[in-house]
Each structure stands twice: as structure tokens, then as C-alpha cells.
Protein backbone atom coordinates (compact mmCIF):
# COMPACT_ATOMS: atom_id res chain seq x y z
CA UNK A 1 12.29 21.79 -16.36
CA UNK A 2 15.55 22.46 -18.23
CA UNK A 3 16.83 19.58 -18.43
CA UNK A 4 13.76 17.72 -19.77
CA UNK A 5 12.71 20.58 -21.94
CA UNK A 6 16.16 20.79 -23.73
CA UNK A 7 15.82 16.83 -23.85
CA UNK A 8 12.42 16.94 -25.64
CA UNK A 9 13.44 19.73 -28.00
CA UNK A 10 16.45 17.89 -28.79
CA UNK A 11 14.19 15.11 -29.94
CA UNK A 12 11.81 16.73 -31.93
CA UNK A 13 14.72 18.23 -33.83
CA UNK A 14 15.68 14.75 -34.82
CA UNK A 15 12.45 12.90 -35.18
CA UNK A 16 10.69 15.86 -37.00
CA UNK A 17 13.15 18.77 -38.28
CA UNK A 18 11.49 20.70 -35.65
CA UNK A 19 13.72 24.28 -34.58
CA UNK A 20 13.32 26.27 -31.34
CA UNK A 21 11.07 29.31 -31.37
CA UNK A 22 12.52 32.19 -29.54
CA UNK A 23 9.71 31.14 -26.36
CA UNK A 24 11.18 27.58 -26.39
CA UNK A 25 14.37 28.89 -26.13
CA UNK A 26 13.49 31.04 -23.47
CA UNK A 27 11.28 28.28 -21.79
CA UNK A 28 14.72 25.68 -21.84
CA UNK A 29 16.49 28.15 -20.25
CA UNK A 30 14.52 28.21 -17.21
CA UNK A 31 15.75 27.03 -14.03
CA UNK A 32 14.91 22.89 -13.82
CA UNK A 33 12.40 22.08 -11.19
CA UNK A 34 12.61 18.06 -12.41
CA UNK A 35 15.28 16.81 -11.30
CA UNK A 36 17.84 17.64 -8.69
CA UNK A 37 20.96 15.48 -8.09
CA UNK A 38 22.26 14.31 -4.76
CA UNK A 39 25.66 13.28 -5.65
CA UNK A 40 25.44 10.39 -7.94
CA UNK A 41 21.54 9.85 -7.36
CA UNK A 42 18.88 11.81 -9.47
CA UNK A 43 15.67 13.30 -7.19
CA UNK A 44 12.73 13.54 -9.33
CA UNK A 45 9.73 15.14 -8.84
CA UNK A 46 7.75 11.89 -8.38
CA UNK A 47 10.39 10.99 -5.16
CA UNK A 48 9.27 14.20 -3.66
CA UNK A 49 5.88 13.76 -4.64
CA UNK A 50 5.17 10.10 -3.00
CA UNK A 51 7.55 11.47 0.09
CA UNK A 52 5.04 14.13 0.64
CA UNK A 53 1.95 11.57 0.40
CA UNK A 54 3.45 9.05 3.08
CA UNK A 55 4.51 11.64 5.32
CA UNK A 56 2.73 14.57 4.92
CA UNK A 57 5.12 16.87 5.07
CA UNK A 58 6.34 20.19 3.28
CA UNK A 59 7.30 19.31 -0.61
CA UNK A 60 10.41 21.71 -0.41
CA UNK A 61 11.42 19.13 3.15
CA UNK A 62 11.04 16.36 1.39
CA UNK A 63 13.02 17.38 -1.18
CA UNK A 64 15.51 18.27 1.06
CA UNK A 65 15.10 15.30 3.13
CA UNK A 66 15.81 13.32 -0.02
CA UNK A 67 18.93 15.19 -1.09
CA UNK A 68 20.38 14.70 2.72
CA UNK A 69 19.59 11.09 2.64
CA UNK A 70 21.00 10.75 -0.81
CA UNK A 71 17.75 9.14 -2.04
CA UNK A 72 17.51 6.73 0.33
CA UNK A 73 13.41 6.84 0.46
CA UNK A 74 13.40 5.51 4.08
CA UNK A 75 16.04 7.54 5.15
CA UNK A 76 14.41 10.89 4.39
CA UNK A 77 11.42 9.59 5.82
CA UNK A 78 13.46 9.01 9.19
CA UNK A 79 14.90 12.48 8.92
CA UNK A 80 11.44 14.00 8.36
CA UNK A 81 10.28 12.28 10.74
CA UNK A 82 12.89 13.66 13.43
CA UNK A 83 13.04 17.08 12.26
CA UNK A 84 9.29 17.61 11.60
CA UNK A 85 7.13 14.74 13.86
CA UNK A 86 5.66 13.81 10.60
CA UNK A 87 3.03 11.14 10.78
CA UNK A 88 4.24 7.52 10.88
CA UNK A 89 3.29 5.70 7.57
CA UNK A 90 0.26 4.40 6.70
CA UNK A 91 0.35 1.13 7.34
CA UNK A 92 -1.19 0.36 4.04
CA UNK A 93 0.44 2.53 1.98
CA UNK A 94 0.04 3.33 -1.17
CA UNK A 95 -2.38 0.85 -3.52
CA UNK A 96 -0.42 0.24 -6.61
CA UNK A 97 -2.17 -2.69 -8.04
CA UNK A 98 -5.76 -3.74 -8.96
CA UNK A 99 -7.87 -6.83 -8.03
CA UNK A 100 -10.39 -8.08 -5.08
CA UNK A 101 -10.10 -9.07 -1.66
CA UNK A 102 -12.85 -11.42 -0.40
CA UNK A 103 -14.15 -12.13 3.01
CA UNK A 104 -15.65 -15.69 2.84
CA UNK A 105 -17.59 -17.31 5.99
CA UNK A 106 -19.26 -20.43 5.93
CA UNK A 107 -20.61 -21.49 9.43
CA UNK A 108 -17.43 -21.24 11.75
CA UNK A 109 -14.89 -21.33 8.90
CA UNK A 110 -13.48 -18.42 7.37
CA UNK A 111 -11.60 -17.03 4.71
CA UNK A 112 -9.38 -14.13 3.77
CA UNK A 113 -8.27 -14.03 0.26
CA UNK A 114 -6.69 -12.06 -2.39
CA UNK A 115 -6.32 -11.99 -5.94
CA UNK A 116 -4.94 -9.54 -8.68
CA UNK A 117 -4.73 -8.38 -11.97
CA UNK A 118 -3.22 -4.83 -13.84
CA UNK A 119 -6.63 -2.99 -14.30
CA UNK A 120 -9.44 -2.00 -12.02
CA UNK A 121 -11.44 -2.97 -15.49
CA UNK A 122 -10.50 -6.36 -15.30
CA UNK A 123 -11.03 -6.52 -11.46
CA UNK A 124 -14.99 -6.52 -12.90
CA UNK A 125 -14.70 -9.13 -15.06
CA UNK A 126 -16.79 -12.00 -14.81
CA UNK A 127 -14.83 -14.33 -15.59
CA UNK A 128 -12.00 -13.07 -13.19
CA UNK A 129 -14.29 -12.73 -10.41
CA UNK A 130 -15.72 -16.34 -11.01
CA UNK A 131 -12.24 -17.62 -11.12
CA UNK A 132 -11.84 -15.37 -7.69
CA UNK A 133 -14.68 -17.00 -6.13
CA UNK A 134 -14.15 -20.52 -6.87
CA UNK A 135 -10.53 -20.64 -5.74
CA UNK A 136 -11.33 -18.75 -2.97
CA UNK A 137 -13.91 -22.16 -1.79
CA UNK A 138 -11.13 -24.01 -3.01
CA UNK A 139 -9.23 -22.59 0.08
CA UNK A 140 -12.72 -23.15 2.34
CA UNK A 141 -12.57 -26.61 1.38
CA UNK A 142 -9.22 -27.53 1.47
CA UNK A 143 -5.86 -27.35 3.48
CA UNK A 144 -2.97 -25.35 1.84
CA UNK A 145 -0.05 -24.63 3.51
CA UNK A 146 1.16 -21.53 1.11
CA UNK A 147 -0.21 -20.01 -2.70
CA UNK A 148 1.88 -22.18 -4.36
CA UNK A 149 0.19 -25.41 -2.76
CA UNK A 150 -3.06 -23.90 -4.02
CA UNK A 151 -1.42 -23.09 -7.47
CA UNK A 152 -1.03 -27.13 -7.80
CA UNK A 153 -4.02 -27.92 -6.33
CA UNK A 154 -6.85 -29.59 -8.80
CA UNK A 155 -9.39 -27.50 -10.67
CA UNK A 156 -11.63 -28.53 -13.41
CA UNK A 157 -9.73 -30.53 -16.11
CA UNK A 158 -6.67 -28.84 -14.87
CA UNK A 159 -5.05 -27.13 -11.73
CA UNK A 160 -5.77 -23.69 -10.22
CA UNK A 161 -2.24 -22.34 -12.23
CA UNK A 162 -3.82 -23.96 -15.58
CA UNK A 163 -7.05 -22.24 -15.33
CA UNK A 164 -5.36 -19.20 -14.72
CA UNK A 165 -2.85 -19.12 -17.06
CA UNK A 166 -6.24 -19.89 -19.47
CA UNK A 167 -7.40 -16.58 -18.51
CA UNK A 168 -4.69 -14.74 -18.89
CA UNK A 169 -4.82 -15.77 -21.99
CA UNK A 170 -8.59 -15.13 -22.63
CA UNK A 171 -8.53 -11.56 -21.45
CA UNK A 172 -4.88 -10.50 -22.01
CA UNK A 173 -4.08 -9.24 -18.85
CA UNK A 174 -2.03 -10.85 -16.05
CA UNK A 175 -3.53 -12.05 -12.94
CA UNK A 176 -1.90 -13.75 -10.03
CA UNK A 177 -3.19 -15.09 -6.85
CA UNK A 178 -1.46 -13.17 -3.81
CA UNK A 179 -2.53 -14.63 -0.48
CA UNK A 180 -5.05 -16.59 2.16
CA UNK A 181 -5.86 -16.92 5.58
CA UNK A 182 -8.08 -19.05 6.91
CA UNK A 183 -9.88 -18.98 10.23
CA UNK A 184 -10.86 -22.57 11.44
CA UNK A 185 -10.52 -22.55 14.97
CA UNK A 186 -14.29 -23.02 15.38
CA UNK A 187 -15.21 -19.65 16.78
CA UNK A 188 -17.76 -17.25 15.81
CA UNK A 189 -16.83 -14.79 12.77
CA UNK A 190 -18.16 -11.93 11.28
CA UNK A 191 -16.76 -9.54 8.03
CA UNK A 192 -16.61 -6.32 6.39
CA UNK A 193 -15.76 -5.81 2.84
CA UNK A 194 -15.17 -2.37 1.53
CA UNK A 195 -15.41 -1.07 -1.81
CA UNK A 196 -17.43 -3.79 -3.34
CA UNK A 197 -20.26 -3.68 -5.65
CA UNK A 198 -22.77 -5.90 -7.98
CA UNK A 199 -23.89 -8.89 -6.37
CA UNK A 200 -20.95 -10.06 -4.62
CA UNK A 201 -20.24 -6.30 -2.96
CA UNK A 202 -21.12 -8.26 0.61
CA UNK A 203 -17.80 -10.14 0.14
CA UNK A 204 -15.68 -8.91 -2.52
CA UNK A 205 -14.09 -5.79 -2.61
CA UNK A 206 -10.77 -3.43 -2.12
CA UNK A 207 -10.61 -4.12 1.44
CA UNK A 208 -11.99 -7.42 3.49
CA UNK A 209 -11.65 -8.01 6.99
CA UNK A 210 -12.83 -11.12 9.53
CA UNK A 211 -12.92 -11.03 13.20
CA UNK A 212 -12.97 -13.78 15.37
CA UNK A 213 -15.42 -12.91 18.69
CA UNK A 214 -17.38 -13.99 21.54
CA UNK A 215 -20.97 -11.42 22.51
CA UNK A 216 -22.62 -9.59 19.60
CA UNK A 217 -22.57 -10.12 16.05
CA UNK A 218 -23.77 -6.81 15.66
CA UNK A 219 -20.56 -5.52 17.75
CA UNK A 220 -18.33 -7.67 15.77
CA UNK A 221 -19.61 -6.50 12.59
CA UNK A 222 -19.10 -2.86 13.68
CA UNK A 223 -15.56 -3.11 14.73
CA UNK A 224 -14.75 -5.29 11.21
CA UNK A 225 -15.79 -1.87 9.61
CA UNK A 226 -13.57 0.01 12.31
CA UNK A 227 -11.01 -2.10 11.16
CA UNK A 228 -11.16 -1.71 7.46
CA UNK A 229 -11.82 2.34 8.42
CA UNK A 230 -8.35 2.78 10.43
CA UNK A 231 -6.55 -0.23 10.15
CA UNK A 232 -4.84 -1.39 13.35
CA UNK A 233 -1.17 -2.47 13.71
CA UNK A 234 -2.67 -5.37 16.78
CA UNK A 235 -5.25 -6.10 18.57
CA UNK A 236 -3.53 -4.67 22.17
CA UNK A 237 -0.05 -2.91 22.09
CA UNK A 238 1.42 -6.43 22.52
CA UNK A 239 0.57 -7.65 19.49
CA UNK A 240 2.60 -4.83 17.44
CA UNK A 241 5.63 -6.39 15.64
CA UNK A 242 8.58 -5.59 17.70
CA UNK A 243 10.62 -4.29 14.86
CA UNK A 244 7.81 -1.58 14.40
CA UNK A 245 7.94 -0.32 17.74
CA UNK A 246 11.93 -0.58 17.50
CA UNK A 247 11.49 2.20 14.81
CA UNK A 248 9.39 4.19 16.36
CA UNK A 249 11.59 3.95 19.62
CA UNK A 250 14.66 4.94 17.38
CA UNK A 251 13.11 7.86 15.88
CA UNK A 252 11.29 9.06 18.98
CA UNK A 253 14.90 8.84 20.95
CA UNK A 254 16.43 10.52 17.91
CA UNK A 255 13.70 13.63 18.12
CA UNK A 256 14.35 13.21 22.15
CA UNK A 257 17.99 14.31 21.80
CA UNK A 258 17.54 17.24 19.32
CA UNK A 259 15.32 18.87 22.01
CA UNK A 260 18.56 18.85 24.09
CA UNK A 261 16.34 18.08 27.15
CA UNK A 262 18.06 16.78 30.30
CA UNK A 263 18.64 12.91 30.09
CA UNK A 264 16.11 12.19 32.69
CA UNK A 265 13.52 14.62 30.60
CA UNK A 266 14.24 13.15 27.15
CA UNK A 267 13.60 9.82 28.44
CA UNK A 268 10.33 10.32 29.59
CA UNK A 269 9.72 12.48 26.27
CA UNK A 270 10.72 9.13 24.37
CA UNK A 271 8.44 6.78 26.71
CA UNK A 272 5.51 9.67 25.82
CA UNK A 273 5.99 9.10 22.54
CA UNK A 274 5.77 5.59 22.07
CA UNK A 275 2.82 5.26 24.18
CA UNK A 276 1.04 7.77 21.94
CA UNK A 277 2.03 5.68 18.97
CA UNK A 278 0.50 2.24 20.53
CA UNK A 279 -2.27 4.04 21.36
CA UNK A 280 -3.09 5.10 17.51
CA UNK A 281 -2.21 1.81 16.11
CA UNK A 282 -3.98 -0.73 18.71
CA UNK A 283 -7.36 -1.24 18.02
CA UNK A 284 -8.36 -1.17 21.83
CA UNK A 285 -7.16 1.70 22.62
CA UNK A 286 -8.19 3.63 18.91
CA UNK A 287 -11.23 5.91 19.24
CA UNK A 288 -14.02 4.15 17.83
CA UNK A 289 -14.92 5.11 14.49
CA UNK A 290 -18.97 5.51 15.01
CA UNK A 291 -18.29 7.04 18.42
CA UNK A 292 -15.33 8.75 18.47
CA UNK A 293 -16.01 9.57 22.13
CA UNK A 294 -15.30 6.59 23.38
CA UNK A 295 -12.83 3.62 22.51
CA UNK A 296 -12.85 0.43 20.85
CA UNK A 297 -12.40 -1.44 23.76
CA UNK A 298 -15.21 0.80 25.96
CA UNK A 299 -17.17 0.19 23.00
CA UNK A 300 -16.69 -3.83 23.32
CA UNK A 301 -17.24 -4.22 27.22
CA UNK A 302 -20.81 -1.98 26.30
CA UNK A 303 -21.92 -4.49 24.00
CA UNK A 304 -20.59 -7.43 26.27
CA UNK A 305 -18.40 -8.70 23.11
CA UNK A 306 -14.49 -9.71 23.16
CA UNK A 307 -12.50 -9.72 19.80
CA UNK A 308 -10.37 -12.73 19.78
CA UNK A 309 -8.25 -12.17 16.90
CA UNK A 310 -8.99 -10.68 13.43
CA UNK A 311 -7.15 -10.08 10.07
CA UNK A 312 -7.50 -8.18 6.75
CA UNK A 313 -6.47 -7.38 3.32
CA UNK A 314 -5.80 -4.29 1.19
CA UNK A 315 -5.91 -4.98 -2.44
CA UNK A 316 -2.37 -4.35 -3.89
CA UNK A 317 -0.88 -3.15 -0.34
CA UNK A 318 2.81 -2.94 -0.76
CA UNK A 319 2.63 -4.31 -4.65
CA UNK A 320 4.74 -1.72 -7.10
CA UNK A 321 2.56 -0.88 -10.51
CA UNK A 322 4.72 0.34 -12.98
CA UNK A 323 3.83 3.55 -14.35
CA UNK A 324 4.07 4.60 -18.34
CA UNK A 325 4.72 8.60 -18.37
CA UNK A 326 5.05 11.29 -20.65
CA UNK A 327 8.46 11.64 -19.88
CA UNK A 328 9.12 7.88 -19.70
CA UNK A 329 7.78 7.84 -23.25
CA UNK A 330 9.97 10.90 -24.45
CA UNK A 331 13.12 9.14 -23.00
CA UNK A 332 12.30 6.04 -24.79
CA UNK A 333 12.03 8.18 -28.11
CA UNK A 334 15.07 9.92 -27.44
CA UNK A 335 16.87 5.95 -26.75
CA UNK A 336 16.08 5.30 -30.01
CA UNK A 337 17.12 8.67 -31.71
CA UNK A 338 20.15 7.94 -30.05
CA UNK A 339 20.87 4.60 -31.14
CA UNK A 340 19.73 6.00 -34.80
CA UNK A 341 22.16 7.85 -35.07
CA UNK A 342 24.86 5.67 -33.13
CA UNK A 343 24.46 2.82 -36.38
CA UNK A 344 24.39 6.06 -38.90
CA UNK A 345 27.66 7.15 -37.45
CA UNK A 346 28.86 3.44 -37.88
């Protein structure tokens, strides 16, 4: 931590006439385990750190990774991925945002729907979740082609971006409404909401999923919870975005000619290893989750059910929260210390 240690002392000497100690010294002249550059890019800890959670993998490879890729995130994740067979990301990734998800059905209608705010406090508000709810059977009711259509859409004295700019203003936190599907085809539904609680835990919570179905309601209901549990990339391996398997292709041909297998052998290695992934990420072919002895779709011919189509949300999946840190703070502090003494020099 040299570099950040000599930083902060440096800091302290301005703000508060504050002199290194013998230890400090010794302590800023350790080597720095912070940062490490690649060229022109800095690697931080928290690079290596997130690196490791999407792929677990070795920190010291995915610091390495990072310094070969020269900090491309996706890159190193690629090269992992080659050298190691690290898993393939979660398809949810990391949550970095608060809020609900709600699972709505009303007779043969049905809707998805997601709101947010900056604190899992404020996801408990009343007045948030009322707001949550009632826009939510705005969708229900209605027929909105996209968010902002709802945004304009009417809502007591107002529209639904009024009322919410209200609230923001009421609680002092921003909120925003994120997304909506609804399911209208006219065939039977059931849901699963995860992480809810209080009164409205049956349909509001972190994660909320609706399946479309034919058979048992029961059945349904059981693979909506499978679904929330492992989170499918498609329903059968042909309803896996084509770019996705592309990727997985790439880096399965890329770990195929490292081996330095035959040609003939490598491809068959690569075909393997794409069929393994559309196994793990089709939800007919995933073991299923209350029986992992048999599959999903075993499961579903058992109970005499088909899944038509489902769909479901992840509160703040793919949404960046920013992060206040000790060291962000320090840095700030130094800024200003800098600037100081920029206008004293003047």
C-alpha cells in the first residue's frame, strides 16, 4: 500500500501538521499491494476483486489476467476463461442497485415490473412501494409501448413522472422506473417472487418471475421458483441469444487450440463444450432444483405440464451503484490540499 500510504501521510501533513513516526515510515515503505499499472492503465484492488467474484478464479490470475489484457475487464475474463475454464458469468451479475421487482397476475394477464431507488431502506418505504404498486396496475390496465410512454401516462392530478419526481422530493432519494413486461396472450400464469416480505412479500421482492403454462399450477409454480433459483439463459438451447453462444464458441475454440489436440480432436472438444454450456443455461435440460436427480423437463412431462414461455427480473441486474470509499474520500481531501496550495502559490 505504498503508494496510498505515502498519499495519506502526505495529507495529514498538510491538513493537520501531522509528521511520520518511525512505524509509518517503515509501513510507506512497504511494497504496494493497491495498485499495479499495466502500461498507462491503473489495476486496483477492487478490479481484481470483482474479477475474482464473476469468475471465480485465483486473485493473483486475475490480476494477471488484468495486467495482460491491459484492463480491459472483459478481456481478462476471456483470458481466464481460456487459460483456467473458469465459470461463464452469472447471468445476473452483480446487484448494484436497490428497489423491487413485482410479479402481478390478474386472471390471464400478467405483469413483470421493476422499479428503483439508491437504498434497500427506501426499497421499504411505504410510500415508494405504494407508488410501485399503483404504476405497476397502471401497466395491467393499460398499453405502453416503452417506460417512457408510462412516464407520460396520467396519474392522479398529474402523470406517473410528476408523482415521482413528488417523491423524490418527499423522501430525498432518487427513484426511477426501469422496466415492464406484460403477458396478455390469454394463457394460464403463475409467479414466484423472491426476497419479499410484509404484506406484499407474495409479489414484491428482489427477484419476480411469471411463466406462461398449460397442466399444473402446482408444476408451474415450482419451476417459477427453479427459475428465480438458477436463472436460465432460454427455455430450450434455441432460445439462447446467438451472440451468447458465439462467445462461448469463441472461447471454447480458443481453449480447443491451446490443448494442441489434432484438428479433428479439438473440434469435437469445442462441440463438447458448447453442448455442456446449453445444457447449464436451458431450463429443460437444468437439473431441477427440488430434485436434482432428474431434469426440468422430466420433471414437466411427470406432472403433465408444458412451459410456454416465461420471464423475470433481478432488481438492479446490470445497474452500476457508485461506491463512496475510504480511499475515494482521502483522494478527494488530498484534491483539495492540492488546489490549496495551487491558489497559495498564486
Amino acid at each position: 500500500m505504498q503508494s496510498f500510504l505515502t498519499f495519506l501521510l502526505a495529507v495529514l501533513a498538510v491538513t493537520n501538521g501531522f509528521a511520520p513516526t518511525v512505524q509509518t515510515r517503515v509501513l510507506a515503505s512497504r511494497p504496494s499491494t493497491f495498485l499495479q499499472m499495466a502500461g498507462d492503465i491503473k489495476i486496483s484492488a477492487k478490479m481484481v476483486s470483482e474479477l475474482r467474484q464473476k469468475t471465480d478464479s485465483p486473485m493473483m490470475e486475475c490480476k494477471k489476467a488484468l495486467i495482460e489484457a491491459n484492463g480491459d475487464f472483459a478481456a481478462a475474463e476471456e483470458i481466464l476463461r481460456v487459460k483456467l475454464g473458469s465459470k461463464a458469468s452469472k447471468k445476473a451479475g452483480r446487484i448494484a442497485a436497490e428497489g423491487v421487482a413485482v410479479a402481478m397476475i390478474e386472471g390471464d394477464a400478467g405483469v413483470l415490473f421493476e422499479a428503483n431507488c439508491e437504498t434497500d431502506f427506501v426499497s421499504k418505504n411505504p410510500d415508494f412501494i405504494d407508488f410501485t404498486k399503483n404504476v405497476a396496475s397502471g401497466v395491467m390496465k393499460g398499453d405502453f409501448a416503452d417506460v417512457d410512454a408510462l412516464n407520460n401516462s396520467p396519474m392522479g392530478g398529474g402523470t406517473v413522472e410528476s408523482t415521482r419526481a413528488d417523491l423524490v422530493g418527499k423522501i430525498g432519494e432518487n427513484m426511477s422506473i426501469r422496466r415492464f413486461k406484460k403477458f396478455s396472450n390469454g394463457g394460464k400464469l403463475a409467479s414466484y417472487v423472491h426476497g419479499g416480505s410484509g404484506a406484499d412479500r407474495a409479489s414484491m421482492g428482489k427477484i419476480a418471475v411469471i411463466v406462461e403454462y398449460e397442466g399444473s399450477q402446482e408444476a408451474a409454480t415450482d419451476i417459477a421458483m427453479h427459475i428465480a433459483c438458477n436463472k436460465p439463459s432460454g427455455l430450450t438451447a434455441a432460445d439462447v441469444p446467438q451472440d451468447v453462444l458465439d462467445q462461448e464458441r469463441k472461447v471454447a475454440e480458443l481453449k480447443a487450440a491451446e490443448s494442441g489436440k489434432p484438428e479433428a480432436i479439438a473440434a469435437k472438444m469445442v462441440e463438447g463444450q458448447v453442448q455442456k454450456y446449453l445444457k447449464e443455461v436451458t431450463l429443460t435440460s437444468q437439473p431441477f432444483v427440488k430434485d436434482p436427480g432428474m431434469n426440468v423437463e422430466t420433471y414437466l412431462k411427470n406432472a403433465d405440464t408444458t412451459i410456454k414461455s416465461y420471464a423475470f427480473y433481478v432488481v438492479g441486474e446490470g445497474i452500476e451503484k457508485k461506491e463512496d470509499t475510504f480511499v475515494a474520500e482521502v483522494e478527494a481531501a488530498a484534491a483539495k490540499v492540492a488546489a490549496a496550495a495551487a491558489a497559495a502559490g498564486n
